[in-house]
Protein backbone atom coordinates (compact mmCIF):
# COMPACT_ATOMS: atom_id res chain seq x y z
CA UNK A 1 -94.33 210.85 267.41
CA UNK A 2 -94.27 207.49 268.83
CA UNK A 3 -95.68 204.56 267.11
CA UNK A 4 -98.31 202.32 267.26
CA UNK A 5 -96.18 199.81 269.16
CA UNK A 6 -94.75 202.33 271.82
CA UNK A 7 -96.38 201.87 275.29
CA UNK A 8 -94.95 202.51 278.66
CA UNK A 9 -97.07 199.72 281.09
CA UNK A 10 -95.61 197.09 279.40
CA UNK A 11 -92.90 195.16 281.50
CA UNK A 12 -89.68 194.28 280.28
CA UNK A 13 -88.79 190.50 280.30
CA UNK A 14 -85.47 189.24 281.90
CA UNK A 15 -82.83 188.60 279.61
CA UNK A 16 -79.03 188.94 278.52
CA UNK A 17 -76.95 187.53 275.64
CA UNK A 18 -74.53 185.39 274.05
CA UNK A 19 -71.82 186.12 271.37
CA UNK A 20 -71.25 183.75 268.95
CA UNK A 21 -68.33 184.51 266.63
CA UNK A 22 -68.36 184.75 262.45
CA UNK A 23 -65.32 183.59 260.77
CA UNK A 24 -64.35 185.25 257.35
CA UNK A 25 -62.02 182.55 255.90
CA UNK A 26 -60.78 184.59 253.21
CA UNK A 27 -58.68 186.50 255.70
CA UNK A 28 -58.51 183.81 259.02
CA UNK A 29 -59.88 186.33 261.31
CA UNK A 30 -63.10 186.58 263.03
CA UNK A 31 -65.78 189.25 261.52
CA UNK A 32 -68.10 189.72 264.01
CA UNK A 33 -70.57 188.04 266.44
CA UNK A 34 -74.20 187.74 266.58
CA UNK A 35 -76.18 188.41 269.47
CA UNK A 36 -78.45 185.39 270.54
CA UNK A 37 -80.51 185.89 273.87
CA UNK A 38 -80.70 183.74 276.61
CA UNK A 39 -81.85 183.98 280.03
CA UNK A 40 -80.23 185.88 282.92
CA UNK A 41 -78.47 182.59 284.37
CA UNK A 42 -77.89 181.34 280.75
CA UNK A 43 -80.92 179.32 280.34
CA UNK A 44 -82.20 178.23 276.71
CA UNK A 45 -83.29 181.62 274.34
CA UNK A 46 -86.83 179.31 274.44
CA UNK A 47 -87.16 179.88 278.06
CA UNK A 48 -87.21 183.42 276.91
CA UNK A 49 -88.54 183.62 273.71
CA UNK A 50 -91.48 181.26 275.36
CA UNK A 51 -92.62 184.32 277.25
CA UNK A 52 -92.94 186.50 274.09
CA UNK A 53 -96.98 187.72 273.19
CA UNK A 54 -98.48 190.26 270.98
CA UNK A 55 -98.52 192.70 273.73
CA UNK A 56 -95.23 192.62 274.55
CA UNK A 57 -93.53 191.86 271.27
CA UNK A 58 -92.40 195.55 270.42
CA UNK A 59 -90.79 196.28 273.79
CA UNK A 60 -88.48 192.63 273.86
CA UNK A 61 -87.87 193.37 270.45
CA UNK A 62 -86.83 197.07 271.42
CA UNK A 63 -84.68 195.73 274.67
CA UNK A 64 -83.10 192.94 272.57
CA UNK A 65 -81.48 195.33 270.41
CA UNK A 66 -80.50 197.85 272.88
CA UNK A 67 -79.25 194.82 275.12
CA UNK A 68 -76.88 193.71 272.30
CA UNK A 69 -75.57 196.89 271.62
CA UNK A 70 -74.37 197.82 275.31
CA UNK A 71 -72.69 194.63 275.53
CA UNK A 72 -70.94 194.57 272.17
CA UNK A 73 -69.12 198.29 273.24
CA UNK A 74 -67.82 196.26 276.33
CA UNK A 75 -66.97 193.35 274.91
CA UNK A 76 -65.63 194.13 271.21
CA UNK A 77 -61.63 195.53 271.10
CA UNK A 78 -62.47 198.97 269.79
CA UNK A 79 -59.31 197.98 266.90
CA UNK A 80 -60.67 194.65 265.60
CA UNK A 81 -63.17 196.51 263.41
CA UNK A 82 -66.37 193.37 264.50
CA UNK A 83 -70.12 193.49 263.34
CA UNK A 84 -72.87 193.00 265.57
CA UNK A 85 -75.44 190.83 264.11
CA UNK A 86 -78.93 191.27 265.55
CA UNK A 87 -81.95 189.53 265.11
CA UNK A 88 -85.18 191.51 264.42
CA UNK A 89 -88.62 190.92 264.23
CA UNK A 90 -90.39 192.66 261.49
CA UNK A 91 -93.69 192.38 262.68
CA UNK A 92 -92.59 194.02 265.63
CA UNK A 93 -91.91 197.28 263.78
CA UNK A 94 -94.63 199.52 262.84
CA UNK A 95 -93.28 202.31 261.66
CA UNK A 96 -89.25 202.33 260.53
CA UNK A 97 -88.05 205.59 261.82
CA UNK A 98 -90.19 205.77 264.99
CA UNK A 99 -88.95 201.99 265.79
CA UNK A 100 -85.45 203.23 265.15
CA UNK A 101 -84.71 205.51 267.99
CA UNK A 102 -84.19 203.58 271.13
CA UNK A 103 -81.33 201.38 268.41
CA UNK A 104 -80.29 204.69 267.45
CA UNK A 105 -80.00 206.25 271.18
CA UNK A 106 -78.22 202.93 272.60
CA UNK A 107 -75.07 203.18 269.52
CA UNK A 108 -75.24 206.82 270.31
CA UNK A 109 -74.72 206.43 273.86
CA UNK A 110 -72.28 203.86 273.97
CA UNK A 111 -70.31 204.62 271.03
CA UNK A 112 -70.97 201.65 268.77
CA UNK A 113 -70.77 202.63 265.37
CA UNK A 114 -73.70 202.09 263.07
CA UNK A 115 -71.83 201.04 260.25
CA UNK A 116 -70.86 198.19 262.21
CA UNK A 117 -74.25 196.79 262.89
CA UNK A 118 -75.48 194.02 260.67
CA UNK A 119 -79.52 193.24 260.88
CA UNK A 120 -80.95 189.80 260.05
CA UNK A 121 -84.29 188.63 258.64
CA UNK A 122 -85.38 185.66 259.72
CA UNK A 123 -86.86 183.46 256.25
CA UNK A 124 -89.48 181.94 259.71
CA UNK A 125 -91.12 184.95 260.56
CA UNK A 126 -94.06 185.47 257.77
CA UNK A 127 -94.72 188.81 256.85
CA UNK A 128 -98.03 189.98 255.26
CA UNK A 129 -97.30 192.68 254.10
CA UNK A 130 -94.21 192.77 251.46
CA UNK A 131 -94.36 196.31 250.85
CA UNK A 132 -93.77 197.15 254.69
CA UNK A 133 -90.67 194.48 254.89
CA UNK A 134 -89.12 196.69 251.79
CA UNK A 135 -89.70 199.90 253.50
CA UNK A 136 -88.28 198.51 256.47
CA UNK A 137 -85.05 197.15 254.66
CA UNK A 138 -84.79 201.04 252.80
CA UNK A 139 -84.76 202.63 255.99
CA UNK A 140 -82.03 200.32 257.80
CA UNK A 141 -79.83 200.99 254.82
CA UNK A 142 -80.46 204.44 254.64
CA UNK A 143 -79.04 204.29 258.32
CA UNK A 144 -75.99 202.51 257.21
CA UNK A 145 -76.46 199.13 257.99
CA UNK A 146 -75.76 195.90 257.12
CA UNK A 147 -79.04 193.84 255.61
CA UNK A 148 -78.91 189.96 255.94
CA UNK A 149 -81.46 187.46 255.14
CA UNK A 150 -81.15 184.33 257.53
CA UNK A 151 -81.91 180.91 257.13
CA UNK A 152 -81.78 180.90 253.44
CA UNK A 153 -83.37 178.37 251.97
CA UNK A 154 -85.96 177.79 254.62
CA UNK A 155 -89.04 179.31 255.59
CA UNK A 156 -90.81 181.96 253.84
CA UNK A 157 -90.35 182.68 250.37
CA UNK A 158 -86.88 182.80 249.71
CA UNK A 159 -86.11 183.84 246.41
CA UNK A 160 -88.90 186.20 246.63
CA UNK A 161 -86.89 187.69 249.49
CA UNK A 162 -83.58 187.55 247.76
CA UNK A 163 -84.92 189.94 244.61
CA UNK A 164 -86.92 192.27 246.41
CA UNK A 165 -84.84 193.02 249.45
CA UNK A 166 -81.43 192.91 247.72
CA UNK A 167 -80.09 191.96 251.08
CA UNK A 168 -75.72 192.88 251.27
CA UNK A 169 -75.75 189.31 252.97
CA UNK A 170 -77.99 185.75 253.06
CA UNK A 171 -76.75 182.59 255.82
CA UNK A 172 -77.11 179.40 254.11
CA UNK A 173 -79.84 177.19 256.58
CA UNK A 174 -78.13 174.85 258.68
CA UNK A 175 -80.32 172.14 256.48
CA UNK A 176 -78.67 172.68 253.58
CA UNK A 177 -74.93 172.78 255.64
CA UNK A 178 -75.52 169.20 257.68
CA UNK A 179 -73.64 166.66 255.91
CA UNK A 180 -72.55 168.90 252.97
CA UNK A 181 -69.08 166.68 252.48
CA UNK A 182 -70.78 163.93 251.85
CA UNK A 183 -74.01 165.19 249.78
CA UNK A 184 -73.79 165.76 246.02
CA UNK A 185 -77.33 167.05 245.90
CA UNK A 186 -76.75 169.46 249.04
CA UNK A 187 -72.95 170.91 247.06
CA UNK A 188 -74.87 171.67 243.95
CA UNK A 189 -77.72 173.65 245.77
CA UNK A 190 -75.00 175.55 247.79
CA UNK A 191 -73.12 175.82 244.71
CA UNK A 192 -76.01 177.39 242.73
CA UNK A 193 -76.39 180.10 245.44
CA UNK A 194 -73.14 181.09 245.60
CA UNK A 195 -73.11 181.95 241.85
CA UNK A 196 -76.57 183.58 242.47
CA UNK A 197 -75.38 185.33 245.10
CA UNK A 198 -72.46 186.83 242.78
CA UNK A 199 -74.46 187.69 240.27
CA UNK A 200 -76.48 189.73 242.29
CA UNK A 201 -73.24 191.09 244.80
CA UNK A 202 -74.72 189.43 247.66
CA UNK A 203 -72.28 188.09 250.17
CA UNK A 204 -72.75 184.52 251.80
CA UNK A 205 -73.04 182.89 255.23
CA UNK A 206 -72.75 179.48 255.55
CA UNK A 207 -74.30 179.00 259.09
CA UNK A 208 -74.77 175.80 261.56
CA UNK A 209 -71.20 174.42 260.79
CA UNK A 210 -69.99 171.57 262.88
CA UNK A 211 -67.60 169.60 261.53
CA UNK A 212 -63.95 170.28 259.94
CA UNK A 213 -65.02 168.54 256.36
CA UNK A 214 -68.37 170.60 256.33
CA UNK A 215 -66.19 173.61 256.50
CA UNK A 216 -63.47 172.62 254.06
CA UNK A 217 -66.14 171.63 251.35
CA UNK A 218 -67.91 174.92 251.91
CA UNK A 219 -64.56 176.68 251.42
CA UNK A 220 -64.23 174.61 248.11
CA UNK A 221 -67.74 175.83 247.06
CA UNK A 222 -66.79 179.58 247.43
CA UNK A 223 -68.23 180.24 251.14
CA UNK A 224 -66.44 183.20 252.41
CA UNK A 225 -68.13 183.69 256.12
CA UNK A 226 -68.84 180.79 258.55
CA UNK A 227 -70.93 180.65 261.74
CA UNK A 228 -71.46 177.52 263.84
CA UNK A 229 -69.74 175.17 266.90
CA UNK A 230 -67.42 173.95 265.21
CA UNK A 231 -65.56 177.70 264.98
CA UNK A 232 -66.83 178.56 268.35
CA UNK A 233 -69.76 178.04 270.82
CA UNK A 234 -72.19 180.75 271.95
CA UNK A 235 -70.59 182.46 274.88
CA UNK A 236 -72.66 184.11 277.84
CA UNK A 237 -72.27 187.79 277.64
CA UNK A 238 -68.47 187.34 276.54
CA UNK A 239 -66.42 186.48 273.21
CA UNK A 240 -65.59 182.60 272.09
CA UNK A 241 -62.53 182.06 270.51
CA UNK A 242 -62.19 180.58 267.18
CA UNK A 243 -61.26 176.85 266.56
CA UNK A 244 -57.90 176.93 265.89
CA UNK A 245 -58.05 175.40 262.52
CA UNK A 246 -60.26 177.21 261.14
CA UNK A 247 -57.66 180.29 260.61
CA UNK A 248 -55.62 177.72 258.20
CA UNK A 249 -55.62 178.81 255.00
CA UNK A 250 -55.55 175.17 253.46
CA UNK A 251 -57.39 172.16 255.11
CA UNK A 252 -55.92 168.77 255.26
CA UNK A 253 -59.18 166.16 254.38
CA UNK A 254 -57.11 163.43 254.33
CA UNK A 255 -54.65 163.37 257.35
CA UNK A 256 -56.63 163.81 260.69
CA UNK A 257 -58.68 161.00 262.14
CA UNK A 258 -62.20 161.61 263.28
CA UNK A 259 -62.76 162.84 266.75
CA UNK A 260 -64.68 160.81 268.77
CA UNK A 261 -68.25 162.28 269.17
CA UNK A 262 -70.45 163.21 272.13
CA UNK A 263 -72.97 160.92 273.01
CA UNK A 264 -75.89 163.81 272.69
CA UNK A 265 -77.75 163.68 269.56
CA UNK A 266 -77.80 167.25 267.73
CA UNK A 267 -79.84 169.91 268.76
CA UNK A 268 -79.39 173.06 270.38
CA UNK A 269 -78.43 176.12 268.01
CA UNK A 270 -76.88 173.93 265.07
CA UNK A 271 -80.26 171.57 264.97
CA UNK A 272 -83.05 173.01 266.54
CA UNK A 273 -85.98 172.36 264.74
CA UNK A 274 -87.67 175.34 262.92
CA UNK A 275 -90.54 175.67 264.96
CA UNK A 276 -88.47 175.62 268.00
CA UNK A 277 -86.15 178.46 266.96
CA UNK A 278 -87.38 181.78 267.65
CA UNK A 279 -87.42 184.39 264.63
CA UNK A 280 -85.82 187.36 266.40
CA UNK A 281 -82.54 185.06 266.63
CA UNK A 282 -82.09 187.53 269.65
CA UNK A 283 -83.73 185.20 269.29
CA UNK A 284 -86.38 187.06 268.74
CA UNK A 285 -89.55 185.90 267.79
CA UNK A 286 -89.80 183.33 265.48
CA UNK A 287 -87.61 180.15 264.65
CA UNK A 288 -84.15 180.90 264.02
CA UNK A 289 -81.05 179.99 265.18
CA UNK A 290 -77.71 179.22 263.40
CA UNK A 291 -75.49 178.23 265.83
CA UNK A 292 -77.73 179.87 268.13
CA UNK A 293 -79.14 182.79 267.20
CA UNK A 294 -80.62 185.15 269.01
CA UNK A 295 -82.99 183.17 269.83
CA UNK A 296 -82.27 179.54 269.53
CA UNK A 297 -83.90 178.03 271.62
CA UNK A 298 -81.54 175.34 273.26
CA UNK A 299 -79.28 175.12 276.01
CA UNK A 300 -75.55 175.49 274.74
CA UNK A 301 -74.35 172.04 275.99
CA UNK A 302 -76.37 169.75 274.23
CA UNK A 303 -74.93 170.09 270.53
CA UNK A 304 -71.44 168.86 269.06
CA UNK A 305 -68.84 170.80 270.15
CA UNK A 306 -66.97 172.80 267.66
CA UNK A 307 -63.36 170.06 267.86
CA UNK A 308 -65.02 167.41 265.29
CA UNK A 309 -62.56 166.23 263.45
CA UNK A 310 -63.04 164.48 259.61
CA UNK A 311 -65.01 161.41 259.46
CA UNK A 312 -64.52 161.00 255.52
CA UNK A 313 -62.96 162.54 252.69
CA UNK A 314 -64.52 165.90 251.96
CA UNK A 315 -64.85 165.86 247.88
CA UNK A 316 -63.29 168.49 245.90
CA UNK A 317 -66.30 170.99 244.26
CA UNK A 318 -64.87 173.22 241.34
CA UNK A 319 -65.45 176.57 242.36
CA UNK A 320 -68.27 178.85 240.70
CA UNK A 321 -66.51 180.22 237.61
CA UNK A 322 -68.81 183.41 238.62
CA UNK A 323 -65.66 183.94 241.44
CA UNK A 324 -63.29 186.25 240.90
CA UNK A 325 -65.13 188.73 239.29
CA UNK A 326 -68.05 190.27 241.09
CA UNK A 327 -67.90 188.08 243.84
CA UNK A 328 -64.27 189.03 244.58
CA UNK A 329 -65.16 192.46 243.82
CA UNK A 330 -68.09 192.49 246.68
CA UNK A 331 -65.55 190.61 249.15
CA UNK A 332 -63.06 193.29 248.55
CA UNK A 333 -65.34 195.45 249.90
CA UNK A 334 -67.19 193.59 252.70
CA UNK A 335 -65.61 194.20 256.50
CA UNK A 336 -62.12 192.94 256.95
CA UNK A 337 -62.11 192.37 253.59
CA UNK A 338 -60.66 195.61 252.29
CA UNK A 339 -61.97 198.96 251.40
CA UNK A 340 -63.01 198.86 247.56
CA UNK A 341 -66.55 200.63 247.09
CA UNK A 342 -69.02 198.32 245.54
CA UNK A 343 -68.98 198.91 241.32
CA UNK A 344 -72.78 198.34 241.27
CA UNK A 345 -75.37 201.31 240.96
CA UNK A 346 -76.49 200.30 244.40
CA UNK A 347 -73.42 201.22 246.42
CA UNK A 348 -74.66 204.44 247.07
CA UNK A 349 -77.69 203.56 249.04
CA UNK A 350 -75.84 200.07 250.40
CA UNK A 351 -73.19 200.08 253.05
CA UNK A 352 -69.66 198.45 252.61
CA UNK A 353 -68.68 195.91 254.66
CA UNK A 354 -65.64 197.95 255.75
């Protein structure tokens, strides 16, 4: 029975999208890509996202998902084992399993498997109604996937978010990332979700990374996954390789000079500002964007490029003394990071990372 949000006169808006890659660090190899939309001639995901309404919210949030799908089982090398990370719009489901079938009749179609699909919730897009997020989340599990909460640390109740959806996987805001090497206050909120985040066997995403010392101080922290230019730009409807750097498993943060930077200030999928990122990071509705979500809402050559080199010396932060017990259980189990079953009660209902 179709749901409330099902109707056949409403027009489809033109789109495609770009891949931007997710680098697990504990094994130097790239872990997936999410999906961030843009228009058909790679124009911003705002020029997209812009033409988004209450009428037609369900159907781009529909075709954004389907979109993704059929170009990930193109694009992704059947023996790399990558996640597709998806943006979706909660508001724009109305009833879980009814608003599951197109997404499940696109992987079946194409051959994408559903374990590899990862599904983020944008901390932008307020929802009124907790109770119908929660169902939402049960049902996406029960299907196997992946749970995420984006933008962490941003937008809409947060910690509320973090206890009651039990997501597998939260991406540290960009805010929280800019300038981490050289911000004590910045490392010890980072810090303090990290050890949250083992506590409660909940793996992290440090997203919006653009420079070499952001990423070796997040490494020093305990960050396991990375998303942002500095390990590869948002591609148009192909794959971006990884800077080459980033698959070292020991930074220098002494020896390499700063590269000289582009004369464009920030913006664009590392610093859009919230209200101008769009929730569905396919991009969906709502603000959102990480290195460019879904929906960022920038065009992809106005931000620094991923080759920034070190401008200071990133600071040593002792690493969570939760690490290397649940947390190194839960990476052992996430994706390319092995194939140990989560220890926690909630590993039946919650799906490894493969």
């Amino acid at each position: 029975m179709p749901c409330a949000g099902c109707r056949d006169d409403v027009e489809s808006l033109d789109f495609t999208m770009a891949f931007q890659p997710i680098f697990d660090a504990e094994h130097g190899r790239v872990w997936g890509h999410e999906a961030l939309v843009r228009g058909p001639g790679g124009e911003s995901a705002m020029s997209v996202l812009g033409q988004v309404n209450d009428r037609n919210r369900y159907r781009f949030d529909q075709d954004c998902r389907v979109r993704a799908i059929e170009l990930a089982a193109r694009l992704f090398p059947a023996e790399d084992d990558l996640r597709l990370s998806i943006n979706f719009m909660p508001n724009a489901v109305y009833e879980p399993v009814a608003c599951l079938r197109a997404t499940l009749a696109a992987a079946a179609r194409v051959g994408f498997p559903l374990a590899s699909l990862v599904f983020e919730l944008t901390e932008d897009e307020r929802v009124d109604e907790p109770e119908h997020l929660v169902a939402i989340v049960d049902e996406y599990r029960r299907q196997g996937f992946t749970m995420a909460v984006d933008d962490f640390g941003a937008g809409h109740a947060g910690l509320s978010r973090l206890v009651d959806l039990r997501p597998d996987l939260v991406k540290i805001d960009m805010h929280l990332v800019r300038g981490i090497d050289t911000d004590a206050s910045r490392q010890a909120v980072v810090q303090a979700v990290v050890v949250m985040a083992s506590t409660l066997d909940v793996v992290v995403l440090a997203e919006g990374v653009e420079t070499e010392a952001e990423y070796a101080t997040l490494l020093d922290l305990g960050v396991p996954l990375f998303q942002g230019y500095w390990f590869g730009r948002p591609t148009l409807e192909a794959l971006s390789p990884v800077h080459p750097r980033a698959q070292h498993p020991e930074l220098d943060r002494t020896s390499h000079e700063a590269e000289p930077q582009p004369d464009e200030p920030r913006h664009g999928d590392d610093a859009r500002p919230v209200e101008d990122r769009p929730g569905l990071r396919r991009d969906g509705d709502g603000p959102r964007d990480e290195g460019d979500d879904q929906q960022d809402g920038t065009a992809d050559d106005g931000t620094r490029d991923g080759a920034a080199g070190l401008s200071a010396h990133a600071p040593t932060v002792a690493r969570p003394a939760h690490q290397g017990t649940s947390y190194r259980r839960l990476l052992a189990s996430c994706g390319p990071f092995g194939s140990t079953q989560k220890s926690s009660a909630r590993s039946s209902s919650r799906p490894p990372f493969r």
